[in-house]
Protein backbone atom coordinates (compact mmCIF):
# COMPACT_ATOMS: atom_id res chain seq x y z
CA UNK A 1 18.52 -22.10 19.45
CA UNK A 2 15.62 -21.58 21.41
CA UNK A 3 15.18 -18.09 19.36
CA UNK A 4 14.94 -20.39 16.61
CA UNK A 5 12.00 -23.06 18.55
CA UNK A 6 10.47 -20.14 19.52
CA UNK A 7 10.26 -17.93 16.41
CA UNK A 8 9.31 -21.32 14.18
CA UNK A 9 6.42 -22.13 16.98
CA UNK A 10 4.90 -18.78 16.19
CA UNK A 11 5.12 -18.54 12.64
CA UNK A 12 3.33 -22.64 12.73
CA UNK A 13 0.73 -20.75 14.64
CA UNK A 14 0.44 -17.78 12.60
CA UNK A 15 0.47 -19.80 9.38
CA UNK A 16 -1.14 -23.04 10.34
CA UNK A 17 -4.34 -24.10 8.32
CA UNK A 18 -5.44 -25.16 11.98
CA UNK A 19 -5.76 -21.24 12.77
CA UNK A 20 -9.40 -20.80 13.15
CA UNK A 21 -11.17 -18.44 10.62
CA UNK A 22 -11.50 -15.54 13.82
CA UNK A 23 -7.52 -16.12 14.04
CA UNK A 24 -7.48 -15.61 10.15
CA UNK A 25 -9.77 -12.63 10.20
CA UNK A 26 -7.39 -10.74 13.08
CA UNK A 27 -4.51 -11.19 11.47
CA UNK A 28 -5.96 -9.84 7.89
CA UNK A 29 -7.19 -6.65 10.43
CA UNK A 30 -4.28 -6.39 12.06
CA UNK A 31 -2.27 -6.68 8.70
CA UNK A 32 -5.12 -3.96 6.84
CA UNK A 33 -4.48 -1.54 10.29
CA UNK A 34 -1.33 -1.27 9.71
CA UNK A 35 -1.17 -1.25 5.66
CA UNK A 36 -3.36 2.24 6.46
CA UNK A 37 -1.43 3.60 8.31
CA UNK A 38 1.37 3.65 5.69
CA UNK A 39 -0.76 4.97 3.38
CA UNK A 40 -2.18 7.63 6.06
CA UNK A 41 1.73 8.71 6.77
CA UNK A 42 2.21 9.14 3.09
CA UNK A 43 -0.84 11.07 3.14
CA UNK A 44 0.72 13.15 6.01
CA UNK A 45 4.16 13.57 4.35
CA UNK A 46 2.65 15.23 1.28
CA UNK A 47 0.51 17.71 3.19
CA UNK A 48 3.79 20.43 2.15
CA UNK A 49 3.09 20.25 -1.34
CA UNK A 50 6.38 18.35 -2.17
CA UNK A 51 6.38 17.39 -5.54
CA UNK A 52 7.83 13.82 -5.42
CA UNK A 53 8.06 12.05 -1.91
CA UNK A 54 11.96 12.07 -1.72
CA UNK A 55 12.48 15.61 -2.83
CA UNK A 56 12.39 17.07 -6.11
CA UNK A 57 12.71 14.63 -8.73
CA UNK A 58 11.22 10.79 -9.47
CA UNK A 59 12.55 8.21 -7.74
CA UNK A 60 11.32 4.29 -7.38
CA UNK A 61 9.46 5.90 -3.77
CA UNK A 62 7.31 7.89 -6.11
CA UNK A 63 6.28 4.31 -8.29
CA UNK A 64 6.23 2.29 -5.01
CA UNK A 65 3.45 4.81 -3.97
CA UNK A 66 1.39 3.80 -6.70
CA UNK A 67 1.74 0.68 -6.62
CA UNK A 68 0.54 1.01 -2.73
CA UNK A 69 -2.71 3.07 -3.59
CA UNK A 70 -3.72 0.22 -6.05
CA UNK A 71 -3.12 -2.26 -3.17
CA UNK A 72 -5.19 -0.42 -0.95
CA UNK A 73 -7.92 -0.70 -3.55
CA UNK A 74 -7.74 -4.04 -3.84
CA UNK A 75 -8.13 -4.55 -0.09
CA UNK A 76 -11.36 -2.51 -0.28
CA UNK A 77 -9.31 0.84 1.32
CA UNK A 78 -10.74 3.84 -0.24
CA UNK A 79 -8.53 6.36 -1.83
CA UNK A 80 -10.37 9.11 -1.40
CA UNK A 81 -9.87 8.90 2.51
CA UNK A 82 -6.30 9.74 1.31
CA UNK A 83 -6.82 13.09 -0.70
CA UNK A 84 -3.30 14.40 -1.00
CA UNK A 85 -2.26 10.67 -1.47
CA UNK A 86 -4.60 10.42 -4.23
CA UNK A 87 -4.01 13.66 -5.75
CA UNK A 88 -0.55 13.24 -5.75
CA UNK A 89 -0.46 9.67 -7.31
CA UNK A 90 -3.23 10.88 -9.87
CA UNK A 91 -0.22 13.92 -10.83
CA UNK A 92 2.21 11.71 -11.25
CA UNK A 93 0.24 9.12 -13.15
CA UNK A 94 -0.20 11.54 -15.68
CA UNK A 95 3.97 12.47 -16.20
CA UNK A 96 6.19 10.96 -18.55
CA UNK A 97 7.53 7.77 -18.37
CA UNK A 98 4.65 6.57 -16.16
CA UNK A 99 1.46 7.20 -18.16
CA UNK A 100 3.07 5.64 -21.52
CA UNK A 101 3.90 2.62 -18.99
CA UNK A 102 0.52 2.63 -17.36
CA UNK A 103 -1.11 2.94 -21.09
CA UNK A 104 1.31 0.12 -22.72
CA UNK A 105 0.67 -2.49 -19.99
CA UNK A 106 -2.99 -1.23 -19.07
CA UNK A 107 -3.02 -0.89 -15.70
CA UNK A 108 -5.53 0.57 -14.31
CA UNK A 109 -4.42 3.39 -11.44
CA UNK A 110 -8.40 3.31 -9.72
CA UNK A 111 -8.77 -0.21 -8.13
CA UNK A 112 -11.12 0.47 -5.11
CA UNK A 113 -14.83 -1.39 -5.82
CA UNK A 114 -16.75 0.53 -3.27
């Protein structure tokens, strides 16, 4: 019970239109900190030249990693501070199904405005 009182009392503070616009900007940095530094262990795991991120064939990691690099664009994180993350997701953007998926529903892989 009082796990309960305790986690609702900081989530109302957390999500509470009352939570000043500094409040709001800290948790947006605190929430872009730590969305980079997914994206910077991604870049790390790729640094042996593996050719998908779970081993040796496509799995829903290697789409999910798109999908993150196009997030990251959106939030104004530059891909190119990623360069084996980029390179990789720019490969595998290019292989069969992907590409025919990318092209059919026109999605565009580059996102960053910077």
């Amino acid at each position: 019970r009082r796990h309960t009182r305790c986690s609702r009392d900081w989530s109302s503070d957390v999500c509470s239109s009352d939570l000043t616009e500094e409040g709001q900007a800290g948790v947006k940095q605190k929430a872009l900190d730590t969305f980079k530094g997914y994206l910077g262990e991604i870049n790390e795991m790729l640094a042996d030249n593996r050719p998908y991120l779970c081993g040796r064939q496509l799995t829903p990691a290697d789409i999910y990693a798109i999908c993150l690099i196009r997030w990251g664009g959106v939030a104004g994180v530059n891909p190119a501070d990623y360069p084996r993350y980029q390179s990789y997701v720019n490969r595998i953007n290019q292989e069969e199904p992907i590409a025919g998926t990318m092209a059919l529903e026109k999605i565009d892989l580059n996102t960053y405005k910077g």
